[in-house]
Protein backbone atom coordinates (compact mmCIF):
# COMPACT_ATOMS: atom_id res chain seq x y z
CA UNK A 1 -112.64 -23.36 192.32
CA UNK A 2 -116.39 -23.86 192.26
CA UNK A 3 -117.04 -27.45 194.14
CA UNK A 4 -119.80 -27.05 196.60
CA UNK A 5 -122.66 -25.43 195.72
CA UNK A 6 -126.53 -24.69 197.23
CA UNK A 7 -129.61 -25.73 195.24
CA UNK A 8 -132.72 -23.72 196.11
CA UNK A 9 -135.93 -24.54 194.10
CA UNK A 10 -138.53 -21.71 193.82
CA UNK A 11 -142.10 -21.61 193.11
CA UNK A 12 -143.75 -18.79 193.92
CA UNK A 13 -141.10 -17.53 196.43
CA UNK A 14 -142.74 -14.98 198.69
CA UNK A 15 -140.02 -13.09 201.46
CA UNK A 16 -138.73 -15.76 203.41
CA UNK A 17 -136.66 -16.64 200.36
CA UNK A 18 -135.19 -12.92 200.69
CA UNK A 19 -134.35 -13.47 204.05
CA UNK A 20 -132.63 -16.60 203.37
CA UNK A 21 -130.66 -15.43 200.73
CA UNK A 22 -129.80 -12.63 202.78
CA UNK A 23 -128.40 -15.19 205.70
CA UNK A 24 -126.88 -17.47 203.40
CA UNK A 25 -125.17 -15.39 200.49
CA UNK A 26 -122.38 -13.24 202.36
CA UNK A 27 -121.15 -16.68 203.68
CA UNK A 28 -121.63 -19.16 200.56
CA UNK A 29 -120.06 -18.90 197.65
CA UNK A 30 -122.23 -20.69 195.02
CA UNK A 31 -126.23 -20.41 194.73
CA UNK A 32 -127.74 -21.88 192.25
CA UNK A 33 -131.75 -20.63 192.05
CA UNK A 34 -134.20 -22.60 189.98
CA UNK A 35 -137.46 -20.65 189.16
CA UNK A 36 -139.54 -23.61 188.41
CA UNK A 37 -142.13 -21.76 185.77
CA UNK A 38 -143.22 -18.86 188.02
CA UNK A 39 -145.35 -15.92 186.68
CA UNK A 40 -143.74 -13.19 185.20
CA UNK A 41 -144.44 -11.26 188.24
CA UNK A 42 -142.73 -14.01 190.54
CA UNK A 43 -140.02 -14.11 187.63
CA UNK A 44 -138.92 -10.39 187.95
CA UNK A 45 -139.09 -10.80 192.16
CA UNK A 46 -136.21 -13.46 191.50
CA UNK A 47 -134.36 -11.24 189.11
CA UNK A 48 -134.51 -8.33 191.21
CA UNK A 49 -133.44 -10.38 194.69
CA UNK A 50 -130.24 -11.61 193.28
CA UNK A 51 -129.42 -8.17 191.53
CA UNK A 52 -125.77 -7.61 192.65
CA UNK A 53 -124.95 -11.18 193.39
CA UNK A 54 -121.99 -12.32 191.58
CA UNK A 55 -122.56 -15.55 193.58
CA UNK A 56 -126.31 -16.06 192.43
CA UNK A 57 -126.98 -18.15 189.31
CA UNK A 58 -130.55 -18.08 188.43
CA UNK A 59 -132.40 -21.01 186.36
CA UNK A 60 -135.38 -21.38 185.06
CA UNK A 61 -138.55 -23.14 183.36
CA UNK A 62 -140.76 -22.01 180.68
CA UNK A 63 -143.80 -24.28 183.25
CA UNK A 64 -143.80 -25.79 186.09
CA UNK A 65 -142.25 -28.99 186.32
CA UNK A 66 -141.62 -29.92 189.83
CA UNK A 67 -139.37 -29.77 192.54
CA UNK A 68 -137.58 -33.10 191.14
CA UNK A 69 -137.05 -31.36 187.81
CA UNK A 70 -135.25 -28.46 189.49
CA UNK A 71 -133.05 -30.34 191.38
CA UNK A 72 -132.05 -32.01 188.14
CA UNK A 73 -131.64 -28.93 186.46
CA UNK A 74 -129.50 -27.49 188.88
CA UNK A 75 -127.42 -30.72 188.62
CA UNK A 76 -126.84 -30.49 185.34
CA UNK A 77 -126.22 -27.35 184.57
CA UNK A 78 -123.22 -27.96 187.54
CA UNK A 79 -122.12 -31.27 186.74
CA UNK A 80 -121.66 -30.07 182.84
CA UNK A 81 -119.92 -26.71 183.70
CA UNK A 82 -118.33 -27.16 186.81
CA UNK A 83 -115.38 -29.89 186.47
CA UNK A 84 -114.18 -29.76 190.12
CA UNK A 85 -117.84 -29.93 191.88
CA UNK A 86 -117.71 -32.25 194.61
CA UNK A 87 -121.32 -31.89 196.88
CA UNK A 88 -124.37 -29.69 197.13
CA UNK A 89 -126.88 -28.93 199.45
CA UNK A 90 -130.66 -29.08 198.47
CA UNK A 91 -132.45 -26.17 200.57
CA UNK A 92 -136.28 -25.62 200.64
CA UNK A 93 -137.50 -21.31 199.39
CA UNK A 94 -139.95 -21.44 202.39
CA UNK A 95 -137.71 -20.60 204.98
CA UNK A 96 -138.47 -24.15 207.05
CA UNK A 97 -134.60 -24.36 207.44
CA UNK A 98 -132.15 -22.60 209.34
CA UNK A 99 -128.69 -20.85 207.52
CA UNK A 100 -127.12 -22.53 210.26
CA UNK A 101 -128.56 -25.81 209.70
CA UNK A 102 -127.65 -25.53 205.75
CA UNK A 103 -124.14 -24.34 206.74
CA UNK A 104 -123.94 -27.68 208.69
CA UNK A 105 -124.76 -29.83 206.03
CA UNK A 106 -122.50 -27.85 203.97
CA UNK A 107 -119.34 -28.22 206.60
CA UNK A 108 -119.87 -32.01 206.81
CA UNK A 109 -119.48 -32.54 203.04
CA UNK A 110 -116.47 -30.84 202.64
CA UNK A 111 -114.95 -32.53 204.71
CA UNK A 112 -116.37 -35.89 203.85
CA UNK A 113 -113.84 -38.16 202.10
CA UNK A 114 -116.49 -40.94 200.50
CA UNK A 115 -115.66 -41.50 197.39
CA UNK A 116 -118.61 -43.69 196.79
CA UNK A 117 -122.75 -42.31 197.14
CA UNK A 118 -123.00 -40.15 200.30
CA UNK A 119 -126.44 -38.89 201.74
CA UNK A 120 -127.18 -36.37 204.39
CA UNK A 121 -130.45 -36.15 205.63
CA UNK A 122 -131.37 -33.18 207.74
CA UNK A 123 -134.18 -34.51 210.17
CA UNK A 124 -136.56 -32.34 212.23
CA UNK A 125 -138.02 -33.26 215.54
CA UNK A 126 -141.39 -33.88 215.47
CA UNK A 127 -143.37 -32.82 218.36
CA UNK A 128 -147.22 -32.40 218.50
CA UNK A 129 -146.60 -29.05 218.95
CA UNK A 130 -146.41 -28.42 214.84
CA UNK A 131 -149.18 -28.90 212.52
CA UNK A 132 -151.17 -32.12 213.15
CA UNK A 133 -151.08 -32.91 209.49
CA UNK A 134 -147.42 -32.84 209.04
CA UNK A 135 -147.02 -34.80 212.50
CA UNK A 136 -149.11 -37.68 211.31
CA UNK A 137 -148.00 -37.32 207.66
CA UNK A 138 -144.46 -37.52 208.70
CA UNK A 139 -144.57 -39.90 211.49
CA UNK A 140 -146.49 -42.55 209.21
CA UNK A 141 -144.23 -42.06 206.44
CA UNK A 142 -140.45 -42.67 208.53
CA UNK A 143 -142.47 -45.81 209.49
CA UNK A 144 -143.23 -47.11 206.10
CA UNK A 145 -140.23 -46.22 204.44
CA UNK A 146 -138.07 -47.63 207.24
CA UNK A 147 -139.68 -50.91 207.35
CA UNK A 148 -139.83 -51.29 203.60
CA UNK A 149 -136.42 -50.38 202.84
CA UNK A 150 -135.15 -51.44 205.75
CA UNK A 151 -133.03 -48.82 207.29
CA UNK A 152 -134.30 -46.46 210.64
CA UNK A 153 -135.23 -42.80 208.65
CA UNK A 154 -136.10 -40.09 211.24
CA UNK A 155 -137.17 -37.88 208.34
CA UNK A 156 -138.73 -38.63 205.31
CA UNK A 157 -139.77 -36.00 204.18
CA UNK A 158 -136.72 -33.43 204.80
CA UNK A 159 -136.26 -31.02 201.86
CA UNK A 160 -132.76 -30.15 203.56
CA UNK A 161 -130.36 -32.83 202.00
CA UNK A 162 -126.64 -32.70 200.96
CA UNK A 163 -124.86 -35.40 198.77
CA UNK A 164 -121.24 -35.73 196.85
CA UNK A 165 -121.04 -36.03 193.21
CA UNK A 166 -121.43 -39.22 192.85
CA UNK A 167 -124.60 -39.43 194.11
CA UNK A 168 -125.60 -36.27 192.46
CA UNK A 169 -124.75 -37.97 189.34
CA UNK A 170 -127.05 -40.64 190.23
CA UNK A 171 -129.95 -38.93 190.94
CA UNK A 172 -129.90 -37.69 187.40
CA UNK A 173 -131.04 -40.90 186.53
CA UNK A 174 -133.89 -40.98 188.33
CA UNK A 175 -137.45 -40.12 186.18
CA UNK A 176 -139.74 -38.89 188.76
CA UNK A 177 -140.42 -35.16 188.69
CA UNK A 178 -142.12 -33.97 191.77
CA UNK A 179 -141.73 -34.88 195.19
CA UNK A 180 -141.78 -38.39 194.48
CA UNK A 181 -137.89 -37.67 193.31
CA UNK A 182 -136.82 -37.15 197.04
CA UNK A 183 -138.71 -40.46 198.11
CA UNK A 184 -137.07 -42.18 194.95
CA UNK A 185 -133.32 -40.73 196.62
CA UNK A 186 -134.34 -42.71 199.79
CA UNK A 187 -134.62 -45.60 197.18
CA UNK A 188 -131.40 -45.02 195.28
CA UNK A 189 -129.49 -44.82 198.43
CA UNK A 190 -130.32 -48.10 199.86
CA UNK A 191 -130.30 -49.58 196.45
CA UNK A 192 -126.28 -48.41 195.88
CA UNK A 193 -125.32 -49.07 199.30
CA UNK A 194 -124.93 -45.45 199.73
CA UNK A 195 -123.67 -43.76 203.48
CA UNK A 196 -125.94 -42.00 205.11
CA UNK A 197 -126.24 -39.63 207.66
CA UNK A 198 -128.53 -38.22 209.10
CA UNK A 199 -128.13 -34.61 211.21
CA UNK A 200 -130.79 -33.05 213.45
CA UNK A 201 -132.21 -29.68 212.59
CA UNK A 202 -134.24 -27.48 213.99
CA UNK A 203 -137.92 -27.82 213.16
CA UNK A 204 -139.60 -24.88 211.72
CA UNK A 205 -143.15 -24.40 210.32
CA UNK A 206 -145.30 -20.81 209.07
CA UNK A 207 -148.76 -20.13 209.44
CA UNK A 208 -149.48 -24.05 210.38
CA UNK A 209 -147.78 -24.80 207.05
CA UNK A 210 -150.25 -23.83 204.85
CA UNK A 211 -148.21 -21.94 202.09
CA UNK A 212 -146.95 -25.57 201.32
CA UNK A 213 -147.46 -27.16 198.08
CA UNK A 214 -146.98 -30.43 198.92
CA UNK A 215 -150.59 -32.16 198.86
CA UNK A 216 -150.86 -34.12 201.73
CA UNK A 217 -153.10 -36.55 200.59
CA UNK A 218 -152.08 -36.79 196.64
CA UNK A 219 -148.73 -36.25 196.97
CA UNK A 220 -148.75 -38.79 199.78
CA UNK A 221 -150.04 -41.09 197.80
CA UNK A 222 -147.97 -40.90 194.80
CA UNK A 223 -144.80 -41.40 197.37
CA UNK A 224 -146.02 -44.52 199.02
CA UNK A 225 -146.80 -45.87 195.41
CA UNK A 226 -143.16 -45.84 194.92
CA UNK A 227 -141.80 -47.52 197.84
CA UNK A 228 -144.77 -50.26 197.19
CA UNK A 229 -143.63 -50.66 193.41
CA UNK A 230 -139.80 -51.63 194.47
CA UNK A 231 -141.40 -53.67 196.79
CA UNK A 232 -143.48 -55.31 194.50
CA UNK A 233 -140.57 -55.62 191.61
CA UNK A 234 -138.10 -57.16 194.46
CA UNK A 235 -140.82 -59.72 195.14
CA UNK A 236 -140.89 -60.59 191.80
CA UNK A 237 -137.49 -60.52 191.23
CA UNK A 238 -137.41 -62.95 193.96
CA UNK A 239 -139.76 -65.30 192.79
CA UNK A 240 -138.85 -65.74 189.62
CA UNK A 241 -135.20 -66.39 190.85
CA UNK A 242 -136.61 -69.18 192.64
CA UNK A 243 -138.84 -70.35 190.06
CA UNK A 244 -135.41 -71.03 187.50
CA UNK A 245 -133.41 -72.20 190.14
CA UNK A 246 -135.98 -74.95 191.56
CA UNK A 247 -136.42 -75.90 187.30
CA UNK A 248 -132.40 -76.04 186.37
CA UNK A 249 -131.56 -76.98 189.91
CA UNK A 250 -128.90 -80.26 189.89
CA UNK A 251 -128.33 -81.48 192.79
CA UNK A 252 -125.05 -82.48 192.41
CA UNK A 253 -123.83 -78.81 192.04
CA UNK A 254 -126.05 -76.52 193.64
CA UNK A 255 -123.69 -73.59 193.04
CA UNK A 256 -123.56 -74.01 189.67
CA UNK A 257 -127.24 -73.84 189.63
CA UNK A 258 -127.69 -70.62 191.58
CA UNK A 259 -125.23 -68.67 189.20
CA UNK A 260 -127.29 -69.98 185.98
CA UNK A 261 -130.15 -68.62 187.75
CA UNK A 262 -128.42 -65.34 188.51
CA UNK A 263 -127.43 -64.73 185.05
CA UNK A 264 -130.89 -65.25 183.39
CA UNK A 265 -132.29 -63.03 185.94
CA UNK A 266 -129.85 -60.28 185.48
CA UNK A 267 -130.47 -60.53 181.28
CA UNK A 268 -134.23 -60.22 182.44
């Protein structure tokens, strides 16, 4: 039975994606392998790495769309073929994590037992030793996102997750694309009331990160947007509530009043 599987993203994957593969396959049964609109060149370096894997199922986009939109691809094509899937494990092509850090993840979800939204975040340590833009870019983001949702994150920014189905299923219903999608799980998860966990990996960074194609400064900037927007719609969510309780308010049966202004602002 195919329940657990391992989600790996790729745009243009270079050799640490072979070695990972090579770690990873003899001891995991299902890989699912996204090429997210790679060259034709790139294309035929996927098709050619997972020659003789049985356990390899390889994905793809006619452009690129974004790491969001391979994650959700991935998800689908499971969740609409595989009736018994139960958890996955979302693992980066640029060799930043360890097998045995992804086998970790991997362990705790099978033998998780939450029914409802589970999330496992896998969060580095960050020293000054790595490079100074992900230190301050990371560092500045578990403070923001922490404060504004309201829950200690150690790691933002992780691309090493694992969740059960039912928060797989969720996170289909989420419209962001890019890397905003793994700021708008953060989102989801305190939003459901979702467990969390979060399981220290080891931190590990190439040529000062540079191959990266996260944009530090746009990319940045598009996640913060998000976590300001639910702010902003909470607020006003808020507000309003207020506003239609203070008009409809009767003394006399202040409950009464509240759950009128509940209902009007759940039809809103």
């Amino acid at each position: 039975m195919k329940e657990f599987f391992i989600i790996i993203p790729c745009y243009k994957p270079t050799s640490k994606l072979k070695n990972i593969l090579e770690k990873i396959s003899p001891k995991i049964d299902n890989i699912i392998l996204v090429d997210d609109g790679n060259s034709s060149k790139k294309k035929r370096y996927l098709v050619n790495l997972i020659k003789k894997k049985s356990n390899i199922k390889l994905l793809s986009h006619p452009i690129n769309l974004g790491k969001g939109a391979s994650i959700k691809t991935a998800l689908s094509y499971i969740i609409n073929n595989f009736k018994n899937f139960k958890g996955c494990v979302v693992v980066d092509a640029d060799g930043q994590h360890d097998n045995l850090d992804i086998l970790k993840i991997l362990t705790i979800l099978k033998k998780n037992k939450e029914k409802n939204s589970f999330l496992i975040l896998g969060h580095r340590n960050f020293s000054k030793d790595i490079p100074f833009k992900s230190y301050i870019g990371n560092k500045l983001s578990n403070i923001i996102y922490s404060y504004l949702l309201n829950f200690k994150f150690l790691d933002t920014q992780t691309g090493l997750r694992g969740f059960n189905k039912n928060f797989a299923e969720a996170s289909m219903k989420i419209i962001e694309n890019r890397f905003e999608f793994e700021t708008e799980q953060l989102i989801l998860a305190r939003q459901t009331a979702s467990k969390i966990q979060q399981l220290p990996i080891q931190t590990i960074y190439f040529n000062k990160n540079k191959e990266t194609s996260f944009n530090p400064i746009l990319d940045s900037f598009k996640i913060y947007f998000l976590v300001l927007r639910q702010l902003f719609i909470s607020l006003l969510v808020s507000i309003i509530d207020f506003i239609i309780f203070f008009k409809i308010s009767n003394t006399e049966n202040i409950i009464e009043s509240n759950l009128i202004a509940r209902s009007i602002i759940i039809l809103l």
